[in-house]
Protein backbone atom coordinates (compact mmCIF):
# COMPACT_ATOMS: atom_id res chain seq x y z
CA UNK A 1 0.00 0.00 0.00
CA UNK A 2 1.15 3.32 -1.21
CA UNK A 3 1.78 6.14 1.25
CA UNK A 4 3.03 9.28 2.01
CA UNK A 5 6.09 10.50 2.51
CA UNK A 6 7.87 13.65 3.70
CA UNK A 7 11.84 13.94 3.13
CA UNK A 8 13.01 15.25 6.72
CA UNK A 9 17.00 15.66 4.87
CA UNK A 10 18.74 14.57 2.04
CA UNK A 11 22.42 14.72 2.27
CA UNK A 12 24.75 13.99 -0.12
CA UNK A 13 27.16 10.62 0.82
CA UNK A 14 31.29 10.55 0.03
CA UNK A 15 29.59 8.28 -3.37
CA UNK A 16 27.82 11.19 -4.74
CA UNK A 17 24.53 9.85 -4.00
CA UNK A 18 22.21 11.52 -1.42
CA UNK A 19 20.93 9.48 1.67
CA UNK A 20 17.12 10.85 2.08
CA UNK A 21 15.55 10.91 5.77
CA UNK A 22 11.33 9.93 4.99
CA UNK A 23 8.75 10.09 7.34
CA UNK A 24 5.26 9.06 7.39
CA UNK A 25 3.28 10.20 9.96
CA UNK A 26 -0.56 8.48 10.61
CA UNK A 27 -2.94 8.53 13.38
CA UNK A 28 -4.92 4.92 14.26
CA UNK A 29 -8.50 5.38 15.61
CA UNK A 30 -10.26 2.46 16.91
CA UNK A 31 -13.94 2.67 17.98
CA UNK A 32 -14.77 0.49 20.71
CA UNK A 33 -17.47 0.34 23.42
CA UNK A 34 -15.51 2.03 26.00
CA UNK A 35 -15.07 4.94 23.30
CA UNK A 36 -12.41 5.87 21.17
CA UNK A 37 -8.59 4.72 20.88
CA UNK A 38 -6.13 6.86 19.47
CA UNK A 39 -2.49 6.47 18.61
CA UNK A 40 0.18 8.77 16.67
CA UNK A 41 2.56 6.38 14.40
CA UNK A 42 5.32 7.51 12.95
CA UNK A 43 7.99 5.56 9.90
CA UNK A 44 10.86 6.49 9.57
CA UNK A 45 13.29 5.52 6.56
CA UNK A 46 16.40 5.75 4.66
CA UNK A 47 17.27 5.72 0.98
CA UNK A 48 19.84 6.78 -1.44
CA UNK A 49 19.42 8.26 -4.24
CA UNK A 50 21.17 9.94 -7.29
CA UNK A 51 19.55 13.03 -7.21
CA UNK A 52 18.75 15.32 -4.13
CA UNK A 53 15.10 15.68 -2.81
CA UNK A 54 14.17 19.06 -1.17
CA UNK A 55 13.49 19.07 1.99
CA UNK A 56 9.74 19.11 3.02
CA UNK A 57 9.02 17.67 -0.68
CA UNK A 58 6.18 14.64 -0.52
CA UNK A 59 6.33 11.88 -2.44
CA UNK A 60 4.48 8.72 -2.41
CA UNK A 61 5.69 4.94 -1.91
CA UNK A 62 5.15 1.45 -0.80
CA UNK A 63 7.93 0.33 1.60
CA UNK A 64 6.71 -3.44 0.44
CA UNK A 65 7.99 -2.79 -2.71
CA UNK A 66 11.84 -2.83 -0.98
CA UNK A 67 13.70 -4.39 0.92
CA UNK A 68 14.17 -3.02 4.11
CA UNK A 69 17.41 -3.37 5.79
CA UNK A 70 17.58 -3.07 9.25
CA UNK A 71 21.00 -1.57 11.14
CA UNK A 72 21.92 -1.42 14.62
CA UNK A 73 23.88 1.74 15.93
CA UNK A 74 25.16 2.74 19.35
CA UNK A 75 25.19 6.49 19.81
CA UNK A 76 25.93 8.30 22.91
CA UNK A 77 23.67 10.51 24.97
CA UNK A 78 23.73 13.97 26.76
CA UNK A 79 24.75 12.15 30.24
CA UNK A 80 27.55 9.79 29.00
CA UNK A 81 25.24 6.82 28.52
CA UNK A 82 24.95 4.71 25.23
CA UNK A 83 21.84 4.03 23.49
CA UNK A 84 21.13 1.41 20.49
CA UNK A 85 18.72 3.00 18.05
CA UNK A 86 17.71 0.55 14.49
CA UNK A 87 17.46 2.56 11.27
CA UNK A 88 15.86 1.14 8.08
CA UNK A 89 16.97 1.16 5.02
CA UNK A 90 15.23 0.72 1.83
CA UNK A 91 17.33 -0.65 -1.40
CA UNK A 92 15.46 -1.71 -4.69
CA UNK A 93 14.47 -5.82 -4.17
């Protein structure tokens, strides 16, 4: 299923290719008989690209259409701590 899309950055890589930030953001409503569920989603993903997107630009696409590569990074925070954060990655199947 198609959806949108909003590129959050697109930066250009040491290839000359430009690794685009998209996010789609959706809200999930669920009626039920003890009234209404709500929830903010949010995907986030990465792909490269030979030219460079502007930033705010939407586009439409279907992430099932990809493969999605998952990556595990270990950043560090504010207070000395580490975190592990996953970013996907979408490359043509």
């Amino acid at each position: 299923m198609k959806k949108n899309f909003t590129v959050v950055s697109s930066t250009k890589t040491q290839n000359g290719t430009f690794c685009n930030k998209i996010v789609n953001k959706s809200v999930v409503s669920i009626n039920t008989d003890f009234g209404m569920v709500e929830q903010n989603r949010q995907e986030t993903y990465y792909m490269f690209t030979k030219s460079q997107n502007q930033v705010g630009a939407i586009g439409q696409l279907d992430p099932n259409d990809f493969k999605i590569v998952k990556k595990l990074y270990t950043i560090p925070n504010d207070d000395g701590t580490t975190e592990e954060i996953t970013l996907k990655y979408l490359y043509p199947k």
